[in-house]
PDB file of N, CA and C in Angstrom:
ATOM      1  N   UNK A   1     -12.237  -6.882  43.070  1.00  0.00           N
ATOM      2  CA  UNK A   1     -13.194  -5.793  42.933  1.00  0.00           C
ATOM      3  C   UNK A   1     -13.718  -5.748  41.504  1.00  0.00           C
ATOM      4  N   UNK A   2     -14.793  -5.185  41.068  1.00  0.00           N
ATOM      5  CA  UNK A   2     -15.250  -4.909  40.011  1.00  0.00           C
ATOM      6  C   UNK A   2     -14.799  -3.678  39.437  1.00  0.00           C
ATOM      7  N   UNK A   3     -14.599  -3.964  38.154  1.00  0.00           N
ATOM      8  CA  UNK A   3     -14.760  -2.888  36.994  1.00  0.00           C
ATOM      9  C   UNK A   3     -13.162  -2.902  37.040  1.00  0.00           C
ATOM     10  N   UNK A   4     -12.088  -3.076  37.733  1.00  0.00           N
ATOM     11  CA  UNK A   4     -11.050  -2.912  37.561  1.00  0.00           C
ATOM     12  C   UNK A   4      -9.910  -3.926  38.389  1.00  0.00           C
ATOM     13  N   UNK A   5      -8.565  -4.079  37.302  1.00  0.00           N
ATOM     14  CA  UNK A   5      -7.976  -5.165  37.639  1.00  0.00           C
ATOM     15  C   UNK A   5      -6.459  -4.845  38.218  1.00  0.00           C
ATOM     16  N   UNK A   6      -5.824  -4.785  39.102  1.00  0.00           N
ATOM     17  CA  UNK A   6      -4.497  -4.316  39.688  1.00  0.00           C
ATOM     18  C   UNK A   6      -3.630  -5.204  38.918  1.00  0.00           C
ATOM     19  N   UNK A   7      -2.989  -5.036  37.699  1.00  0.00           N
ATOM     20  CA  UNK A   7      -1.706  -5.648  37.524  1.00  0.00           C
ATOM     21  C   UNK A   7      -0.225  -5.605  37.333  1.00  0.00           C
ATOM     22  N   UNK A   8       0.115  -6.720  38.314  1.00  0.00           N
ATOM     23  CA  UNK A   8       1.896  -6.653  39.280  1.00  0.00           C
ATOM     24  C   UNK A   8       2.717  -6.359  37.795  1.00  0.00           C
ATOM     25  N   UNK A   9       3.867  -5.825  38.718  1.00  0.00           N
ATOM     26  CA  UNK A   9       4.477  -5.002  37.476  1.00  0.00           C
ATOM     27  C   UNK A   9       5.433  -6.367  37.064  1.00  0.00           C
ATOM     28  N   UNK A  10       5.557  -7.534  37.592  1.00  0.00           N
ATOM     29  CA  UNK A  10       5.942  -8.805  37.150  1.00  0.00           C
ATOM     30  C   UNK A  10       5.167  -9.434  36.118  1.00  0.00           C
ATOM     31  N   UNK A  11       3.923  -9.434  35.875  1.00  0.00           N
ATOM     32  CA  UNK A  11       3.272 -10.162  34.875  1.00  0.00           C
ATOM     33  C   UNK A  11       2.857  -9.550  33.851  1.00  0.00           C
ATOM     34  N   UNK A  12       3.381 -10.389  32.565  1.00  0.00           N
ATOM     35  CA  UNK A  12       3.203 -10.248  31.301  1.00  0.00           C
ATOM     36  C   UNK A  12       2.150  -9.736  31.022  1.00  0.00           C
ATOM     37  N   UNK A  13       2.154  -8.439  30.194  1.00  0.00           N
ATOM     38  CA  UNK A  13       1.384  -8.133  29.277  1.00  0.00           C
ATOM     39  C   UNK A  13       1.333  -8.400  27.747  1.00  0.00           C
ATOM     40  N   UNK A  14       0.798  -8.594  27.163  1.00  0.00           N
ATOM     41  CA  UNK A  14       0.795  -8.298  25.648  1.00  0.00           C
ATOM     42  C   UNK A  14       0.488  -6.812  25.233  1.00  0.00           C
ATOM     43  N   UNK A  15       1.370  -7.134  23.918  1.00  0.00           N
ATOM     44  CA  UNK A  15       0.873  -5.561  23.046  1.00  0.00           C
ATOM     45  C   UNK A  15      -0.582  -5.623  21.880  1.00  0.00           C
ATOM     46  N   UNK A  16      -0.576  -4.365  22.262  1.00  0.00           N
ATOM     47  CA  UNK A  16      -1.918  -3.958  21.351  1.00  0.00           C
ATOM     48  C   UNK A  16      -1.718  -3.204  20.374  1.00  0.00           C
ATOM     49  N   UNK A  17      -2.120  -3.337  19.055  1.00  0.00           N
ATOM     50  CA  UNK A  17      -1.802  -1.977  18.210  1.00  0.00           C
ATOM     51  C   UNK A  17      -1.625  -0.602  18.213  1.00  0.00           C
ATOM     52  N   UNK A  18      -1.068   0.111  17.845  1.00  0.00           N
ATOM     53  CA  UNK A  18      -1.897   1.671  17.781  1.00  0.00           C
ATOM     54  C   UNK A  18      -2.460   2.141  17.062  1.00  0.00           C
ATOM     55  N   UNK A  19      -3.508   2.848  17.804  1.00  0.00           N
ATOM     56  CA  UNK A  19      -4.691   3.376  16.865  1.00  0.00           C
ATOM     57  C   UNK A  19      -4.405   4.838  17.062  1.00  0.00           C
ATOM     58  N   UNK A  20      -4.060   5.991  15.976  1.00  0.00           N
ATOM     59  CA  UNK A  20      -4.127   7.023  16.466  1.00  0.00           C
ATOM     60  C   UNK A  20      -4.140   8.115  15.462  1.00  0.00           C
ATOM     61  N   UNK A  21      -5.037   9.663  15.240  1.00  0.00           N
ATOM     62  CA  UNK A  21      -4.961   9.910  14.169  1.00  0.00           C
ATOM     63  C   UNK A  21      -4.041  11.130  14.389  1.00  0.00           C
ATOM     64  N   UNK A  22      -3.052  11.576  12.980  1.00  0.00           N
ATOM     65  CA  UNK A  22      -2.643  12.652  13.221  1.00  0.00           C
ATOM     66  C   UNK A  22      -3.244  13.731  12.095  1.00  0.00           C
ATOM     67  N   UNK A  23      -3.037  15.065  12.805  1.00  0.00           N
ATOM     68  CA  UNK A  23      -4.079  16.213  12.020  1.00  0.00           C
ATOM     69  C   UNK A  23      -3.350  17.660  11.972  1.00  0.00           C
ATOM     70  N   UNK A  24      -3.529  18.057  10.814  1.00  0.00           N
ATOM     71  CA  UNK A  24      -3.032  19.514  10.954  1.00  0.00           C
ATOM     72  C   UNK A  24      -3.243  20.405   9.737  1.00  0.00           C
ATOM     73  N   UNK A  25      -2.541  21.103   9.717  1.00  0.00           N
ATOM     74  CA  UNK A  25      -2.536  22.116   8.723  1.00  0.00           C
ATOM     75  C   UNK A  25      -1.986  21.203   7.096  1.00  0.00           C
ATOM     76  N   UNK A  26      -2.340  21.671   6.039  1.00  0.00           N
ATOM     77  CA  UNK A  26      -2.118  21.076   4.993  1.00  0.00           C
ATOM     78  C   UNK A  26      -0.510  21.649   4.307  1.00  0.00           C
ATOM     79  N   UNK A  27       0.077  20.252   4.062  1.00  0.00           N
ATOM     80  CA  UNK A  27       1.479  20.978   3.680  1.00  0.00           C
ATOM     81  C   UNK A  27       2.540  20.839   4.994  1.00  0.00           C
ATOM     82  N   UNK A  28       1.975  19.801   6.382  1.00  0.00           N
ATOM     83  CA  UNK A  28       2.997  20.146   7.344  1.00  0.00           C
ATOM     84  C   UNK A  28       3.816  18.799   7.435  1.00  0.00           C
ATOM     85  N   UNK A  29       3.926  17.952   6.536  1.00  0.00           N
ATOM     86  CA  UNK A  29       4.139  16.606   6.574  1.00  0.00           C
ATOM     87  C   UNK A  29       3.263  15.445   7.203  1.00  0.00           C
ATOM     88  N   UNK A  30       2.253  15.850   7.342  1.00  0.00           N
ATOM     89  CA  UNK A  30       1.493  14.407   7.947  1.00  0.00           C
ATOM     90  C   UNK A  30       1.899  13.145   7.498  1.00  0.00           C
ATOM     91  N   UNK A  31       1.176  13.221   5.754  1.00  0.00           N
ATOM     92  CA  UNK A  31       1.198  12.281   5.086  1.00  0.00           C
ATOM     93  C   UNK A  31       2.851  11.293   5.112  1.00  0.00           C
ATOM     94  N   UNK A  32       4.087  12.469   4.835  1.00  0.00           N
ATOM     95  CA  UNK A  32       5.297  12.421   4.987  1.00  0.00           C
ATOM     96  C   UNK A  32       5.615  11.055   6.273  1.00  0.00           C
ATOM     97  N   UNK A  33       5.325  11.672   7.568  1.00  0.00           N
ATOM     98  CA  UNK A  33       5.277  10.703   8.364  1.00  0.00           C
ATOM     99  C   UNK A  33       4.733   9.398   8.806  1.00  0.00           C
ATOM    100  N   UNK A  34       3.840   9.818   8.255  1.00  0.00           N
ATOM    101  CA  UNK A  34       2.994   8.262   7.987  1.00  0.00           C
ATOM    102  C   UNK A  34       3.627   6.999   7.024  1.00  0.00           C
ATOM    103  N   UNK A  35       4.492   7.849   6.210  1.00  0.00           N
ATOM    104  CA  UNK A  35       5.529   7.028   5.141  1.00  0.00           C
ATOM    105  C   UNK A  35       6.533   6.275   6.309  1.00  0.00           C
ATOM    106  N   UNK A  36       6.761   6.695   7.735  1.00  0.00           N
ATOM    107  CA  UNK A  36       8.651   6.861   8.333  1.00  0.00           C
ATOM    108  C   UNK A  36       7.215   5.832   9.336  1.00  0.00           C
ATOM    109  N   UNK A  37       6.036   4.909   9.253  1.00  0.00           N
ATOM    110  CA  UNK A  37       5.416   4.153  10.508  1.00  0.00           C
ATOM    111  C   UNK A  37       6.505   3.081  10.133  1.00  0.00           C
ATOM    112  N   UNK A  38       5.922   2.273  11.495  1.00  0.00           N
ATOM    113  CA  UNK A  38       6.477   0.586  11.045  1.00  0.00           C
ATOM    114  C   UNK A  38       6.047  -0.154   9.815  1.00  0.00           C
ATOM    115  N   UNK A  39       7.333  -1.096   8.977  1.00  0.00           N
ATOM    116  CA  UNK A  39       7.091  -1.045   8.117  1.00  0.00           C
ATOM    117  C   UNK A  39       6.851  -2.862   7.680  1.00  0.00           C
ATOM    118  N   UNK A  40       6.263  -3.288   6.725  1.00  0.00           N
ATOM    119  CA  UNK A  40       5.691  -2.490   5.383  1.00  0.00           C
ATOM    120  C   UNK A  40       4.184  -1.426   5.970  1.00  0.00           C
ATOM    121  N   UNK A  41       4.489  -0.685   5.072  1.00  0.00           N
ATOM    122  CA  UNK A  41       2.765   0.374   5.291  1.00  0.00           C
ATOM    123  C   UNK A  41       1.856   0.236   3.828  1.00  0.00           C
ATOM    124  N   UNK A  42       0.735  -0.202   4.007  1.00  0.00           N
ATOM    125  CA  UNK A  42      -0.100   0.659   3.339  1.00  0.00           C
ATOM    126  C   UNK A  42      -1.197   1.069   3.219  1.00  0.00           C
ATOM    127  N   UNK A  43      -0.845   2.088   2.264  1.00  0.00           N
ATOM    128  CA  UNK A  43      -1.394   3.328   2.570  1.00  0.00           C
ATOM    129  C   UNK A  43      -2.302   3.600   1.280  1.00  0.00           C
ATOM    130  N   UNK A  44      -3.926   4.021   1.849  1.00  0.00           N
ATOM    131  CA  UNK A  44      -4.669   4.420   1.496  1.00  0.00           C
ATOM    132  C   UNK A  44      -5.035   6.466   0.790  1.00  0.00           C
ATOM    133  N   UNK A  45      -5.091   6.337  -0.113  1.00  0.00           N
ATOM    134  CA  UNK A  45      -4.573   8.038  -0.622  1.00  0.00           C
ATOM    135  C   UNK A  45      -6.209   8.487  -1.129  1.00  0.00           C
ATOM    136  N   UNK A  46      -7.229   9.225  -0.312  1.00  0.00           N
ATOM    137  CA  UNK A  46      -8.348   9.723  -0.469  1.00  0.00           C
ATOM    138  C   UNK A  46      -7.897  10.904  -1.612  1.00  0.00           C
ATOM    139  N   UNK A  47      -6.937  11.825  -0.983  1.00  0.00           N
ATOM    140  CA  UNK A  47      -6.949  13.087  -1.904  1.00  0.00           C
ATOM    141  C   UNK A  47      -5.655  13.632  -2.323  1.00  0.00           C
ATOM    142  N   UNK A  48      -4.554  12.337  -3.221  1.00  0.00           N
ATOM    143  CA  UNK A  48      -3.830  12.424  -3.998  1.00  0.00           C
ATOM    144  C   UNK A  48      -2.586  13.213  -3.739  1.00  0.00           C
ATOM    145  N   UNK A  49      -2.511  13.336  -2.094  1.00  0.00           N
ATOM    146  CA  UNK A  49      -1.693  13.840  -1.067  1.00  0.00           C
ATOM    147  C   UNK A  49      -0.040  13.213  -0.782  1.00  0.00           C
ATOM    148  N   UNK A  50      -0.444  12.064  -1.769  1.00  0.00           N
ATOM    149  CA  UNK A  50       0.823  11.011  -1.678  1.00  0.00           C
ATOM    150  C   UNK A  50       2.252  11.938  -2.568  1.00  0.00           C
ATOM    151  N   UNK A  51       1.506  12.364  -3.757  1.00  0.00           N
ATOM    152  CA  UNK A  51       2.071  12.960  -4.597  1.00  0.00           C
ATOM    153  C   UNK A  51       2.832  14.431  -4.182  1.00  0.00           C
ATOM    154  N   UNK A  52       2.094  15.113  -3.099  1.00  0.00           N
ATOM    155  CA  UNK A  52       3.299  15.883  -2.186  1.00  0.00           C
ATOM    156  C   UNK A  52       4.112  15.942  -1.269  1.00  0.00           C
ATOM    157  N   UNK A  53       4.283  14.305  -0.845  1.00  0.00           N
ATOM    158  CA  UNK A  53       4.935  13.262   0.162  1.00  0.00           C
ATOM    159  C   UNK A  53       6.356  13.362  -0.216  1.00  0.00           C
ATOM    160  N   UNK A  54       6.915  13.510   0.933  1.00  0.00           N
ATOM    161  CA  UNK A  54       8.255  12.871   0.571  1.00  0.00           C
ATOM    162  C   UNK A  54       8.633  11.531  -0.191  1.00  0.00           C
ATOM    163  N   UNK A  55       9.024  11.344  -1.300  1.00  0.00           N
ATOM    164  CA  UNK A  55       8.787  10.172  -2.301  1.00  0.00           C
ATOM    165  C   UNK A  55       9.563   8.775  -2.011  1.00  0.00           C
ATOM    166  N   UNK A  56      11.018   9.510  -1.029  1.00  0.00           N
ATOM    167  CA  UNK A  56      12.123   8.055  -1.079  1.00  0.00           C
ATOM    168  C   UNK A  56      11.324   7.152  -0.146  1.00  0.00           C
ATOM    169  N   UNK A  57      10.256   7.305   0.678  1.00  0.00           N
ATOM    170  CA  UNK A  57      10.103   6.133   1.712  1.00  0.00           C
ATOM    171  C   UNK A  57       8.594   5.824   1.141  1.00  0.00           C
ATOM    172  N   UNK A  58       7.975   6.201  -0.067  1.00  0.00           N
ATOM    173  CA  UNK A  58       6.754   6.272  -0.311  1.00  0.00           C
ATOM    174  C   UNK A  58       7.020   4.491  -0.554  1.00  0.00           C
ATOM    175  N   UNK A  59       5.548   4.045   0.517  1.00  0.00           N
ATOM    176  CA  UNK A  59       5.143   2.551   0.220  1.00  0.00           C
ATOM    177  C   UNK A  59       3.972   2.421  -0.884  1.00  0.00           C
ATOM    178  N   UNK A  60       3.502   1.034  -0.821  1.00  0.00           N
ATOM    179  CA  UNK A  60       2.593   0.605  -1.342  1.00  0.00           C
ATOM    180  C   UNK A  60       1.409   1.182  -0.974  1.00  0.00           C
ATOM    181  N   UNK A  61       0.503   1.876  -2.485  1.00  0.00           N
ATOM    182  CA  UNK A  61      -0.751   2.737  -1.936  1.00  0.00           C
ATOM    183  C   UNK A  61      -1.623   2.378  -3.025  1.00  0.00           C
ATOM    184  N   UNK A  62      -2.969   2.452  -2.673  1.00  0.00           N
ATOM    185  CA  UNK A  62      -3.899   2.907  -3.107  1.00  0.00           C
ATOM    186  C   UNK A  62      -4.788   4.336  -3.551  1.00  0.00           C
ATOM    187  N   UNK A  63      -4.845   4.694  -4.813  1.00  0.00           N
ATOM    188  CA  UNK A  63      -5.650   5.804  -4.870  1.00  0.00           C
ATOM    189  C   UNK A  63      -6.750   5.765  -5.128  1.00  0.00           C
ATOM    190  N   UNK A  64      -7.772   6.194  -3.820  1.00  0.00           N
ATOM    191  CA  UNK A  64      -9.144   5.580  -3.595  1.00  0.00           C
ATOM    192  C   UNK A  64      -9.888   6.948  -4.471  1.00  0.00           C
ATOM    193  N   UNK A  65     -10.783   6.599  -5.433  1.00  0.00           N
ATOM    194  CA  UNK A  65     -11.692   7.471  -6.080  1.00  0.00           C
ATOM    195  C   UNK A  65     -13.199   7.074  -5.590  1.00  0.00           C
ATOM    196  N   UNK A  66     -13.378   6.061  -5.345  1.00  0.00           N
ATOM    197  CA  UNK A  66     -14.637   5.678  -4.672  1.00  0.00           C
ATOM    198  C   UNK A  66     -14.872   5.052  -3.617  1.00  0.00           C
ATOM    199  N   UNK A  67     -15.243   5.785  -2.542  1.00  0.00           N
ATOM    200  CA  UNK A  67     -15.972   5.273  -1.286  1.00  0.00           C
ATOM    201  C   UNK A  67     -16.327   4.145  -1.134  1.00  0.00           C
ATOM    202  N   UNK A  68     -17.540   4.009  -1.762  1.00  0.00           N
ATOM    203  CA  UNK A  68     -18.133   2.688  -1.541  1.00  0.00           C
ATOM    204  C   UNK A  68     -17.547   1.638  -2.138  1.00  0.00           C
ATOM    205  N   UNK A  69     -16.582   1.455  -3.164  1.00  0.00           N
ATOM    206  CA  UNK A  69     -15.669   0.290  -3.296  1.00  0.00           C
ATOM    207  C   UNK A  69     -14.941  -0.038  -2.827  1.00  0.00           C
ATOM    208  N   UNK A  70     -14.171   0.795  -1.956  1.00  0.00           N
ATOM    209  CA  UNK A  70     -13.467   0.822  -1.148  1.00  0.00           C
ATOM    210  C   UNK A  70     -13.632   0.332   0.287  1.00  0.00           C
ATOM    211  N   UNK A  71     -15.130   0.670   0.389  1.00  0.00           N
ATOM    212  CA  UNK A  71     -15.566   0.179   1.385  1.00  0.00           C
ATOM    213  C   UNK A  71     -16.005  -1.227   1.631  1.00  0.00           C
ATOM    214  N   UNK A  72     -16.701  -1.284   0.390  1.00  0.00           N
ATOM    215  CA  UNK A  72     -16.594  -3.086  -0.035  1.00  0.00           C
ATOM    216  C   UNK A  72     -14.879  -3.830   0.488  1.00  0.00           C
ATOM    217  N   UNK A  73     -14.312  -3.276  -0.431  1.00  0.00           N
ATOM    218  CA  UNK A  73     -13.244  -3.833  -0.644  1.00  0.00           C
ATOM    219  C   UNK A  73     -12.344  -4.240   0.866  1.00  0.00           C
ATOM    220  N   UNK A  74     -12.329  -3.247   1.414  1.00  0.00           N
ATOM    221  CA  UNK A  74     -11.846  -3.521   3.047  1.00  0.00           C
ATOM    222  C   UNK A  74     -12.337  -4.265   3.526  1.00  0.00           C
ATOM    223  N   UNK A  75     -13.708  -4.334   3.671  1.00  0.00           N
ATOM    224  CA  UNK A  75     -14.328  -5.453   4.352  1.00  0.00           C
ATOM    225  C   UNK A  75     -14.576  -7.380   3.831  1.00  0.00           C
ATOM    226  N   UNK A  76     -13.875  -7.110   2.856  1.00  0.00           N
ATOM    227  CA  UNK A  76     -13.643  -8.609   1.569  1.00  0.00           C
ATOM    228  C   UNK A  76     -12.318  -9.646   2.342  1.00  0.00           C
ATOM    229  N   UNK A  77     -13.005 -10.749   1.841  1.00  0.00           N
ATOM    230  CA  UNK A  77     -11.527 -11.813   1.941  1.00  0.00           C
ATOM    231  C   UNK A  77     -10.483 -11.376   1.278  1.00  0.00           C
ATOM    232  N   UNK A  78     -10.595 -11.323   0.245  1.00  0.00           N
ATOM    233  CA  UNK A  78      -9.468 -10.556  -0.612  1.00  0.00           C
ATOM    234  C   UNK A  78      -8.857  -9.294  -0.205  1.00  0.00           C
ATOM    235  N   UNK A  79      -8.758  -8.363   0.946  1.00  0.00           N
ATOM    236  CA  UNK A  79      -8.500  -7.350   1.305  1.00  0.00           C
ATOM    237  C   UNK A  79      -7.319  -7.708   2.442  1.00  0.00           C
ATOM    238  N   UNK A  80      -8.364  -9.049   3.303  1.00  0.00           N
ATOM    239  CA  UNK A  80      -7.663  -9.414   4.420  1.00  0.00           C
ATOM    240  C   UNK A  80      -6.791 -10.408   3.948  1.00  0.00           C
ATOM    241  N   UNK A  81      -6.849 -10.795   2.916  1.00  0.00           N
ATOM    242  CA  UNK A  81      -5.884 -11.599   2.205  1.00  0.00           C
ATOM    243  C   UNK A  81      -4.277 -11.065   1.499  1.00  0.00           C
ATOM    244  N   UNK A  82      -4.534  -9.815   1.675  1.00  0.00           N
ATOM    245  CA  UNK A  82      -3.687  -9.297   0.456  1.00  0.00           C
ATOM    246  C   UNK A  82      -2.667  -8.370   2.004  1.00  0.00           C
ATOM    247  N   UNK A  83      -3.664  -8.167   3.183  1.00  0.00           N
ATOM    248  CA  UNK A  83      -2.862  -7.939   4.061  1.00  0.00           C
ATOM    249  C   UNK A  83      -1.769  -8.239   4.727  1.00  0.00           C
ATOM    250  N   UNK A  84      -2.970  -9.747   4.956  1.00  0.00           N
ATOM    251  CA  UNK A  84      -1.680 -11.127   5.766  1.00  0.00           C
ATOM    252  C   UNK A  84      -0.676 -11.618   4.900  1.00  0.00           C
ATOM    253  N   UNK A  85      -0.356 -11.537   3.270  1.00  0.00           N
ATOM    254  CA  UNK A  85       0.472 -11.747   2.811  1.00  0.00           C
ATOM    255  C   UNK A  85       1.227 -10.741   2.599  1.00  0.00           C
ATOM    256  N   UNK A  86       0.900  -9.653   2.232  1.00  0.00           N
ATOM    257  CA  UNK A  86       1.773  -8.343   2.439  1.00  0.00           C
ATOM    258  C   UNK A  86       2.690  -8.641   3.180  1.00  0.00           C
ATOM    259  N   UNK A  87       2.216  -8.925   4.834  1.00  0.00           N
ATOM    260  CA  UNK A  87       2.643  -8.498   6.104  1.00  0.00           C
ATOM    261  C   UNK A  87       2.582  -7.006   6.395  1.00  0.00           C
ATOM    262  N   UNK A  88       1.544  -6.242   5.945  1.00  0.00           N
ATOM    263  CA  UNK A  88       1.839  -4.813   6.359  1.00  0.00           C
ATOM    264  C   UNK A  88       1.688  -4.818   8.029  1.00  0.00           C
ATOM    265  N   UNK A  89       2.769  -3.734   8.295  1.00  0.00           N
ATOM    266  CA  UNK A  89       2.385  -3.636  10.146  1.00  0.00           C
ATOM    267  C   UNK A  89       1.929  -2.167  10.444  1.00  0.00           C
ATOM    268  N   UNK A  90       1.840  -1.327   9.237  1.00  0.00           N
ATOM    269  CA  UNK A  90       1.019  -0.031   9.029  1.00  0.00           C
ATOM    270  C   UNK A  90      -0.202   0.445   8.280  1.00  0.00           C
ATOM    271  N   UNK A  91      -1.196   0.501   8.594  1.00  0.00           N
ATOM    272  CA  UNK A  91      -2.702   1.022   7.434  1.00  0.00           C
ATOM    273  C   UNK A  91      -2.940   2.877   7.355  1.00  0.00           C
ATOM    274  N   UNK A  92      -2.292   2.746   6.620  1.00  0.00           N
ATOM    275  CA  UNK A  92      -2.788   4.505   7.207  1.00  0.00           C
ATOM    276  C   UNK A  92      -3.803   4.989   5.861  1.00  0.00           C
ATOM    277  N   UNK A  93      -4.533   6.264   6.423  1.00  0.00           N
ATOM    278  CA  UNK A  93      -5.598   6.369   5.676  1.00  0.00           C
ATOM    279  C   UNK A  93      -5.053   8.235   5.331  1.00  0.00           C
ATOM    280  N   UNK A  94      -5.467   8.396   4.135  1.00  0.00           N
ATOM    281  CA  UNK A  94      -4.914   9.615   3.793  1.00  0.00           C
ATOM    282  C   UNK A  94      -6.054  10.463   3.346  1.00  0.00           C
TER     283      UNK A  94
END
């Protein structure tokens, strides 16, 4: 049939990342948890939120002051370069 595929609970799937955002009140640990993802993480810091993080699991971050370099910068060889050697298995955006 179209548009959709029945699959037996015998055959392999692969995994897919997760994509997912979390949101709330300021001060409720977001950022905190985003420290406790799979690890290595890193983590992108828009508004210096790292600094009221729980500190013992704090990873490797960036403190982004500009947008558009940033935006460059993600989209660069050197970005995806610095990933795959990392090995980060977390990006979180703050």
């Amino acid at each position: 049939m179209e548009g959709f595929t029945k699959v037996r609970s015998d055959e392999p799937m692969s995994a897919r990342p997760l994509i997912f955002p979390i949101f709330g009140q300021p001060g409720i640990g977001k950022t905190s948890l985003a420290f406790t993802m799979p690890k290595p993480v890193l983590f992108m810091d828009f508004d210096r939120g790292i600094t009221r993080a729980v500190q013992e699991n704090r990873p490797d971050s960036y403190h982004v002051s500009d947008f558009g370099q940033f935006y460059q910068y993600i989209q660069s060889p050197g970005f995806e370069k610095e990933v795959r050697e990392g090995g980060y298995q977390t990006f979180a955006v703050d």
